[in-house]
N, C-alpha and C. Protein backbone atom coordinates (compact mmCIF):
# COMPACT_ATOMS: atom_id res chain seq x y z
N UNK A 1 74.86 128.53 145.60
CA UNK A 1 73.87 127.55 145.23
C UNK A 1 73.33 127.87 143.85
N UNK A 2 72.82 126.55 143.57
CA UNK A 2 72.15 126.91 141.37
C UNK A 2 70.67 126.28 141.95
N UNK A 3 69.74 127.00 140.88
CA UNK A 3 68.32 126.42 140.42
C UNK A 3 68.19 126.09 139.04
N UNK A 4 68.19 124.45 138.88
CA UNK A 4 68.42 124.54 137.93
C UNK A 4 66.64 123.76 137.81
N UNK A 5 66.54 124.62 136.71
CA UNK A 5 64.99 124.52 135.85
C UNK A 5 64.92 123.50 134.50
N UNK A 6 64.47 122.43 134.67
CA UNK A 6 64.24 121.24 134.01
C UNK A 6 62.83 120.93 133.06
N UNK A 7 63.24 121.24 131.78
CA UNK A 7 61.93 121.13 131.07
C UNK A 7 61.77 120.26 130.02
N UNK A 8 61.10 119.14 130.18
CA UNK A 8 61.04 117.57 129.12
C UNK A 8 59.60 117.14 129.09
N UNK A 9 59.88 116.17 128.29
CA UNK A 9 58.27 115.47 127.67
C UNK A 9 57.75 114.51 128.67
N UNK A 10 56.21 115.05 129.34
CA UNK A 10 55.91 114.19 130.33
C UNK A 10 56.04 112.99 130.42
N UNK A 11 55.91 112.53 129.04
CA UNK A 11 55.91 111.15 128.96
C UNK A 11 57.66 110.06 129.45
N UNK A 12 58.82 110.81 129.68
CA UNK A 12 60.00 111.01 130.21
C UNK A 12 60.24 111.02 131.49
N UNK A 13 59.17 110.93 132.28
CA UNK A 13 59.21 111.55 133.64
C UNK A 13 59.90 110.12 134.68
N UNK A 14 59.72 109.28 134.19
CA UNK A 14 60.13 108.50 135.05
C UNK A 14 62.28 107.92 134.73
N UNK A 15 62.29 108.47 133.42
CA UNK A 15 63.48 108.50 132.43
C UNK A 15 64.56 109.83 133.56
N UNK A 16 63.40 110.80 133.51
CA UNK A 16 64.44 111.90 134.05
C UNK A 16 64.80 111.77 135.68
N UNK A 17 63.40 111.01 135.89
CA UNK A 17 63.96 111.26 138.11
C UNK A 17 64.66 110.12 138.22
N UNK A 18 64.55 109.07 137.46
CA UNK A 18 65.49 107.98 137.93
C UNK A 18 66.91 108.14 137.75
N UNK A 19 67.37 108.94 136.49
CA UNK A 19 68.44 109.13 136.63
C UNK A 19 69.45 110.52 137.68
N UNK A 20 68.14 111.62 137.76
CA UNK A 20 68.51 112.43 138.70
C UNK A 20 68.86 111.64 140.11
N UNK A 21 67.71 111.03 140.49
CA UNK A 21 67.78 110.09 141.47
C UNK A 21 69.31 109.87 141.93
N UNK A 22 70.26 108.73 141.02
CA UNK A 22 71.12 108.11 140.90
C UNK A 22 72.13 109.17 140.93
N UNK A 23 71.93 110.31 140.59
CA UNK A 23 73.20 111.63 140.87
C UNK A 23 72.81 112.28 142.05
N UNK A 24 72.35 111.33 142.79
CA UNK A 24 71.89 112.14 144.14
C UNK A 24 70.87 113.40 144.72
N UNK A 25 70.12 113.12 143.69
CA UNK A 25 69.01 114.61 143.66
C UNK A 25 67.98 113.65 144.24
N UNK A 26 67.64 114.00 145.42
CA UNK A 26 66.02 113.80 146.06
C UNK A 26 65.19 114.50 146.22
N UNK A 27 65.70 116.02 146.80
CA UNK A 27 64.63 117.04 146.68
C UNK A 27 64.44 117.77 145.21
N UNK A 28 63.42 117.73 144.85
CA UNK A 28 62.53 118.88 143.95
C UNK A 28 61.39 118.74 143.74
N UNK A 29 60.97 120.06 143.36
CA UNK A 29 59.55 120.61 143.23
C UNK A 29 58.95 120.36 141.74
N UNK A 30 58.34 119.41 141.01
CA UNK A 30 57.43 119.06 140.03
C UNK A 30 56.16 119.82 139.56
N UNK A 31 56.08 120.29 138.36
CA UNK A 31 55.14 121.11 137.74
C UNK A 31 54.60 119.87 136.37
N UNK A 32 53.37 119.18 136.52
CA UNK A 32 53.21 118.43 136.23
C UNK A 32 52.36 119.34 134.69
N UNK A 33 52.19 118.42 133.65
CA UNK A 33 51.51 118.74 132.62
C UNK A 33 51.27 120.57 132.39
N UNK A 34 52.54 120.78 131.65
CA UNK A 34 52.88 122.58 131.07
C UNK A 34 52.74 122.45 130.23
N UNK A 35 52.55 123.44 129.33
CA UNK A 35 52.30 123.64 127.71
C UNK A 35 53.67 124.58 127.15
N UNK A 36 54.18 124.25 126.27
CA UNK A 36 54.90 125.10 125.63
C UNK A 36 55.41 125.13 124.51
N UNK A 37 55.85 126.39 123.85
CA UNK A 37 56.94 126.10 122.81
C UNK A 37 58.46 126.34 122.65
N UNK A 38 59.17 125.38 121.92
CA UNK A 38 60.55 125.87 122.09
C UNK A 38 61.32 125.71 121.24
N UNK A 39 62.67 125.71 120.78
CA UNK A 39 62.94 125.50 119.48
C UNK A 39 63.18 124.13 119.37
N UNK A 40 63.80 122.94 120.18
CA UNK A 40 64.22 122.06 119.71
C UNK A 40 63.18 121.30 119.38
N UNK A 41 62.53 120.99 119.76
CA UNK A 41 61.11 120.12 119.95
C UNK A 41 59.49 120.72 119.10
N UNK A 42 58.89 120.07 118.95
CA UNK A 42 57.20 120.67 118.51
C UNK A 42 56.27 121.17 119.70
N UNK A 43 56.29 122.13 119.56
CA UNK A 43 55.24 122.68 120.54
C UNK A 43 54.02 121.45 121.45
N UNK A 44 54.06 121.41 122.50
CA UNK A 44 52.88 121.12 123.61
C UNK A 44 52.54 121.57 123.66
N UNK A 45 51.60 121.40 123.41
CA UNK A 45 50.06 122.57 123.82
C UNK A 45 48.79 121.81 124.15
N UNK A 46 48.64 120.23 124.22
CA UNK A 46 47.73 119.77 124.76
C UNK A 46 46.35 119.53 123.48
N UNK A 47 46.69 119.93 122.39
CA UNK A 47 45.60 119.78 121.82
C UNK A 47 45.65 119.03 120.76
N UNK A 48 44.75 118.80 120.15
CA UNK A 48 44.91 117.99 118.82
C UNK A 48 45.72 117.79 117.52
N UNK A 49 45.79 119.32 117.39
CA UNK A 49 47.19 119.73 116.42
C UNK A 49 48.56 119.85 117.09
N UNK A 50 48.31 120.13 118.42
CA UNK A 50 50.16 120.04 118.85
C UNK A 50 49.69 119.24 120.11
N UNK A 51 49.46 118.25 120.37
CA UNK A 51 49.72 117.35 121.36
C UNK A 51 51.01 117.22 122.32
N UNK A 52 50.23 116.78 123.51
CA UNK A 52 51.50 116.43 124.13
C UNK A 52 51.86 117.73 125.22
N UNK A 53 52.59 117.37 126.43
CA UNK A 53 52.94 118.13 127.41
C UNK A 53 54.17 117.81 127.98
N UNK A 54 54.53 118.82 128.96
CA UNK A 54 55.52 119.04 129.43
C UNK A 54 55.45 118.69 131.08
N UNK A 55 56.39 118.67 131.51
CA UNK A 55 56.74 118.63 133.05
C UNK A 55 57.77 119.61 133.38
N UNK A 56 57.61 120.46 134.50
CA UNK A 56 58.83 121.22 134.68
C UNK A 56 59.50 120.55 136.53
N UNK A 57 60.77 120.61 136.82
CA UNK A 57 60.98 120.30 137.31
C UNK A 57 62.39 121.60 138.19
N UNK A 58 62.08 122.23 139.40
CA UNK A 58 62.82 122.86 139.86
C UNK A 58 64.03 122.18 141.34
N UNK A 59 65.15 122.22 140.93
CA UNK A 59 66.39 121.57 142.19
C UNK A 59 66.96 122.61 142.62
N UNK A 60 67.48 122.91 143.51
CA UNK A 60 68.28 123.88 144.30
C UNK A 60 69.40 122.94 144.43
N UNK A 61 70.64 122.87 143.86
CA UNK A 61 71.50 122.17 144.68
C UNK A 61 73.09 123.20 144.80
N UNK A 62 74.02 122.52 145.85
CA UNK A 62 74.90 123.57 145.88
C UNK A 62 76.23 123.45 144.44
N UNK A 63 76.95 124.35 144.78
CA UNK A 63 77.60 124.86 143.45
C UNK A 63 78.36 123.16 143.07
N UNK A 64 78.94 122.62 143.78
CA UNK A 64 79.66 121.21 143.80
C UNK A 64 78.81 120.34 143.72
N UNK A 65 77.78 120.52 143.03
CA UNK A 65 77.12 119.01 142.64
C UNK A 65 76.87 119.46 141.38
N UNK A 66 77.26 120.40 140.84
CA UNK A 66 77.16 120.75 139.54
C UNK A 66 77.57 119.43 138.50
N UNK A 67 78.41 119.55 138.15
CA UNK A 67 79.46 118.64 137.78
C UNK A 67 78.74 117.36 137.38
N UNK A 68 78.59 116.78 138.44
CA UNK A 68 77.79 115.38 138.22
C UNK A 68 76.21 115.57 137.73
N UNK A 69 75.61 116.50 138.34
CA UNK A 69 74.47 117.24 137.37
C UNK A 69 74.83 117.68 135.72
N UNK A 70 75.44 118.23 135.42
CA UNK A 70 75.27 118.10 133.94
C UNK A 70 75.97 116.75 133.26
N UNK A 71 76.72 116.12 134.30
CA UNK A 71 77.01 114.88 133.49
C UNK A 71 75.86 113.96 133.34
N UNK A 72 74.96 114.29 134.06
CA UNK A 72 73.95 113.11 134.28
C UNK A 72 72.99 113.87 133.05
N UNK A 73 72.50 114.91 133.09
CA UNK A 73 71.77 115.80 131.74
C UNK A 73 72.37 115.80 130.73
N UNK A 74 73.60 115.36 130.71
CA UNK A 74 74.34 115.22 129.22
C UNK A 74 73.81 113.66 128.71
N UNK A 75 74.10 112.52 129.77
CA UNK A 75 73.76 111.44 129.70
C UNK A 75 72.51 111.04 129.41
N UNK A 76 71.68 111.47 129.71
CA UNK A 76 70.05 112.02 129.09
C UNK A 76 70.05 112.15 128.00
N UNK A 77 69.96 113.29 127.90
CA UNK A 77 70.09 113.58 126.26
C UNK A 77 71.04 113.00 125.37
N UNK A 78 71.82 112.41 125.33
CA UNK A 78 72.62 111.24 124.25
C UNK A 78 71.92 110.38 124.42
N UNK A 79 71.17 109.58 125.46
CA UNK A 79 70.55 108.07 125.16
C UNK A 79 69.25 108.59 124.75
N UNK A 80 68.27 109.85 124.68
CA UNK A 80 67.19 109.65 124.71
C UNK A 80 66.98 111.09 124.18
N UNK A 81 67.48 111.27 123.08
CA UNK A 81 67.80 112.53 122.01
C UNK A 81 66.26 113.03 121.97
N UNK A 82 65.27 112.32 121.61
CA UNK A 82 63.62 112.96 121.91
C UNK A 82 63.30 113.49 122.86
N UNK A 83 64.33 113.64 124.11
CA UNK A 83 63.12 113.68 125.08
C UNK A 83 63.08 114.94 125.45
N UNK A 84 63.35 116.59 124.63
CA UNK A 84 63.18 117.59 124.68
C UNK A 84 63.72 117.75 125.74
N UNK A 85 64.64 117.81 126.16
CA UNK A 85 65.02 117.97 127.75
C UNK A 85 65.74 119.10 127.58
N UNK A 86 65.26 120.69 128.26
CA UNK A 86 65.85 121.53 128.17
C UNK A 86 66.30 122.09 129.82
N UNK A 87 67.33 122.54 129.52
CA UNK A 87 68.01 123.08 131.55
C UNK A 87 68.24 124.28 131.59
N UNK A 88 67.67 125.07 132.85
CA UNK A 88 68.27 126.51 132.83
C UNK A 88 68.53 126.96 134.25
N UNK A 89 69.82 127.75 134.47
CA UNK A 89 70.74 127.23 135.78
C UNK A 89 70.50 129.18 135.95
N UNK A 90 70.31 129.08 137.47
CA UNK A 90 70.27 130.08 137.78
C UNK A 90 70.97 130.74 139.48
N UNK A 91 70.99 131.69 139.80
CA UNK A 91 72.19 131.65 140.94
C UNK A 91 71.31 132.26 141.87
N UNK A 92 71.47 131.04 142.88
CA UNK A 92 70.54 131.44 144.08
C UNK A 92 71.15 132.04 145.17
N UNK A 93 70.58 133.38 145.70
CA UNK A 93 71.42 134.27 146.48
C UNK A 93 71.08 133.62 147.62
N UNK A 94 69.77 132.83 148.27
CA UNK A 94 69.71 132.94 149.67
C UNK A 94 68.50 131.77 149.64
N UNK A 95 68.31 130.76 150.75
CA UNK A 95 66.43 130.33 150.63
C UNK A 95 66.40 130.97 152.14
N UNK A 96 64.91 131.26 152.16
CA UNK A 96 64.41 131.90 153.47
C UNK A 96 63.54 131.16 154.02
């Protein structure tokens, strides 16, 4: 199984689950309004000089839905090049 960790511009949020949606992702866990910095994008930080926030978004799915998962995050990011959308895939030994 992968966790893959989903980090984009709140304002995107309905951009990113609809299309997760449509690749068959129903379960995940939402971290609403994060602050951060990163390289592709201008810092969120919520304030006047760096405006703007983040959403993080965590999926567990198994190794064979990969595939159509980054096709669908590739597809993202080509139509909607702003929308800071960063992914980070990680290998889940077990859920308890």
């Amino acid at each position: 199984m992968k966790m893959l960790i989903l980090v984009y511009n709140d304002v995107s949020d309905e951009i990113v689950i609809g299309a997760l949606k449509k690749a068959y992702i129903q379960r995940y866990t939402k971290w609403k309004e994060v602050y951060g910095e990163g390289e592709e994008t201008e810092p969120k930080l919520g304030t006047h000089i760096w405006p703007g926030k983040n959403n993080v978004l965590a999926i567990v799915v198994e190794d064979d839905a990969m595939s159509l998962i980054r096709e669908t995050i590739n597809m993202i990011r080509k139509e909607h090049p702003k929308i800071g959308l960063k992914t980070f895939v990680l290998q889940v030994e077990e859920t308890i």
